[in-house]
C-alpha atoms as a PDB file:
ATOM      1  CA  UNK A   1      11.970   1.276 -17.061  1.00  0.00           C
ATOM      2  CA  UNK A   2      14.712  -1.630 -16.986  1.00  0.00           C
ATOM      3  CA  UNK A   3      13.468  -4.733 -15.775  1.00  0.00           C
ATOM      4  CA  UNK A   4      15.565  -4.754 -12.835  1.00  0.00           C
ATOM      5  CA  UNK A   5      14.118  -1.528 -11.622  1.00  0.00           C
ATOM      6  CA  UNK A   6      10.822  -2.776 -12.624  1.00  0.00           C
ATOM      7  CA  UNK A   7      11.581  -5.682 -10.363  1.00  0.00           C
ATOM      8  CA  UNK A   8      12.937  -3.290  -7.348  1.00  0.00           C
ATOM      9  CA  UNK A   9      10.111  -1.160  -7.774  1.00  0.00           C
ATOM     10  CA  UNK A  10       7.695  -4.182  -7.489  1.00  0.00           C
ATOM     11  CA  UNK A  11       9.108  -5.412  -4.610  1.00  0.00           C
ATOM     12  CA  UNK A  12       9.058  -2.119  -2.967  1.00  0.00           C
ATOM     13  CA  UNK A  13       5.252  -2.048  -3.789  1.00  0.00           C
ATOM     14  CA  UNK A  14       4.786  -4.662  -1.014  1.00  0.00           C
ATOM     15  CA  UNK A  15       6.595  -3.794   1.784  1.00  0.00           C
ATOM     16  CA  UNK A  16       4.026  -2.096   3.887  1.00  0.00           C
ATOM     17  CA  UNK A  17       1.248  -4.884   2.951  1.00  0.00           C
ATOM     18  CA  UNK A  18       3.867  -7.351   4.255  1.00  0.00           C
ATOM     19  CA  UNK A  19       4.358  -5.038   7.737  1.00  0.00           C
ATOM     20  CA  UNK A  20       0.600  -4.968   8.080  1.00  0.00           C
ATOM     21  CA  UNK A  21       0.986  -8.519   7.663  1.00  0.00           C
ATOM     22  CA  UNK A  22       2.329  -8.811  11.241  1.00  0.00           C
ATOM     23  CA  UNK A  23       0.362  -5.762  12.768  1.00  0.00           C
ATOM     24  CA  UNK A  24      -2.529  -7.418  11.879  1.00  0.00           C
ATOM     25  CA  UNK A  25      -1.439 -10.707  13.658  1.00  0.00           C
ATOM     26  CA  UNK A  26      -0.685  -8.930  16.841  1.00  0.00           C
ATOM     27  CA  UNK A  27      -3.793  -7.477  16.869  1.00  0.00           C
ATOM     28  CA  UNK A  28      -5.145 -10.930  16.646  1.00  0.00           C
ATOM     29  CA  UNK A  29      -3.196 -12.203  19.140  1.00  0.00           C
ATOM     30  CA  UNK A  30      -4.165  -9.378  21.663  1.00  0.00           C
ATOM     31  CA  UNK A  31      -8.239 -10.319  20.497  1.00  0.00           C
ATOM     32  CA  UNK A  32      -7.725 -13.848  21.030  1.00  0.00           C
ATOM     33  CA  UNK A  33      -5.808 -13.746  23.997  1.00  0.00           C
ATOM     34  CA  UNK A  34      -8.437 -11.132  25.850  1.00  0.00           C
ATOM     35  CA  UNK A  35     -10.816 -12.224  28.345  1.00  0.00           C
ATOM     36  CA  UNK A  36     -12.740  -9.431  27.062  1.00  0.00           C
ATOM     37  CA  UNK A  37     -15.959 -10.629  24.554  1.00  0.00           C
ATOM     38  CA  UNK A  38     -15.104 -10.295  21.022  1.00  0.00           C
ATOM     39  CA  UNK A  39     -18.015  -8.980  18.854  1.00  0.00           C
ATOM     40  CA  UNK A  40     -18.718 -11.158  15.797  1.00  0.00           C
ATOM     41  CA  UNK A  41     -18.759  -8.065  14.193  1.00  0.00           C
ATOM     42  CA  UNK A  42     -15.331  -7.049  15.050  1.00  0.00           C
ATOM     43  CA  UNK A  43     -13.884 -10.389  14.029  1.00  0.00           C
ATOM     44  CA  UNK A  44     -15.757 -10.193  10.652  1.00  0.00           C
ATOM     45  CA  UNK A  45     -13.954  -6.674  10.119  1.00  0.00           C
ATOM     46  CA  UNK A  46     -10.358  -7.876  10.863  1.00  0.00           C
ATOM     47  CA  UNK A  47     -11.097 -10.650   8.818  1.00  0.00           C
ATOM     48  CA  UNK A  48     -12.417  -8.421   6.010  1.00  0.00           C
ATOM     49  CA  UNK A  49      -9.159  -6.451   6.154  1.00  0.00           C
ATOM     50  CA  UNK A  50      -6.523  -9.313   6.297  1.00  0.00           C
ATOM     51  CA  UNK A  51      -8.394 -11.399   2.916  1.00  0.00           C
ATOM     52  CA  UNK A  52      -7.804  -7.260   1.012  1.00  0.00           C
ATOM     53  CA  UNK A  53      -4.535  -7.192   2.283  1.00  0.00           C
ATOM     54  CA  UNK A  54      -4.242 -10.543   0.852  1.00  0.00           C
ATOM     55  CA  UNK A  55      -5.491 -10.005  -2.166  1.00  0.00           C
ATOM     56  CA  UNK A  56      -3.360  -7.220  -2.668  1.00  0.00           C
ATOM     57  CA  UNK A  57      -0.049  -8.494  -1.660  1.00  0.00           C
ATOM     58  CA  UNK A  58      -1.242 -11.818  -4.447  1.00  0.00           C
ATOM     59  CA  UNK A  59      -1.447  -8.736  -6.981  1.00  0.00           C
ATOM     60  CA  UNK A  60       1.696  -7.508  -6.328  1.00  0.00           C
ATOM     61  CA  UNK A  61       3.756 -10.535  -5.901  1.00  0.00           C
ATOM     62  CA  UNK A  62       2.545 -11.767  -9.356  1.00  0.00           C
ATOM     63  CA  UNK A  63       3.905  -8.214 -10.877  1.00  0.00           C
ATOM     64  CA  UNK A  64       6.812  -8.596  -8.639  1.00  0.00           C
ATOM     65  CA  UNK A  65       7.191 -12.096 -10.215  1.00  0.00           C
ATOM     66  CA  UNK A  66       6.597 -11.008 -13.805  1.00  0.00           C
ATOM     67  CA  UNK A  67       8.855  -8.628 -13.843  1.00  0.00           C
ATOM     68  CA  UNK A  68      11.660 -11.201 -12.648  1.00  0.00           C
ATOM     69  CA  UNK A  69      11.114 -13.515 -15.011  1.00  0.00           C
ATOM     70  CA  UNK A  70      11.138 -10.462 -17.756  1.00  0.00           C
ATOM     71  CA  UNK A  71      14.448  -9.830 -16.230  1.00  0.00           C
ATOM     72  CA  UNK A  72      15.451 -13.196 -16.762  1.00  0.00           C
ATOM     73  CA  UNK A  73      14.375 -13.669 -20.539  1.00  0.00           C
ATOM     74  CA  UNK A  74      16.272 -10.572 -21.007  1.00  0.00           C
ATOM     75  CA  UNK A  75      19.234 -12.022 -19.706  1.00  0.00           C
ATOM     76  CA  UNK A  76      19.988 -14.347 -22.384  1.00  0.00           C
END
């Protein structure tokens, strides 16, 4: 695979991590903003979810990343 596809590819990888990204917030925003009680429990969950989603958008960034700067040596 060419590193520019490698790169595209990468990218691609992340796009619905970065979507939850913002799903996840509004969900947030609707838990914080109820007058409803919030079990610990539930907060621990979301929590839970949003440090693996994390985690896996840090993955693939840094393959996103290598493969750039593979581009980029190859460019010379």
């Amino acid at each position: 695979m060419s590193a520019p596809v490698a790169t595209w590819h990468a990218i691609a990888e992340m796009e619905t991590d970065v979507v939850n990204v913002g799903r996840w917030a509004r969900a947030l925003i609707s838990m914080g903003c109820s007058d409803n009680y919030i079990h610990p429990g539930a907060a621990f969950a979301v929590g839970e979810a949003l440090e693996r989603l994390g985690e896996g958008l840090e993955a693939k960034w840094n393959l996103a990343l290598d493969a750039a700067r593979e581009k980029g040596a190859t460019d010379d």
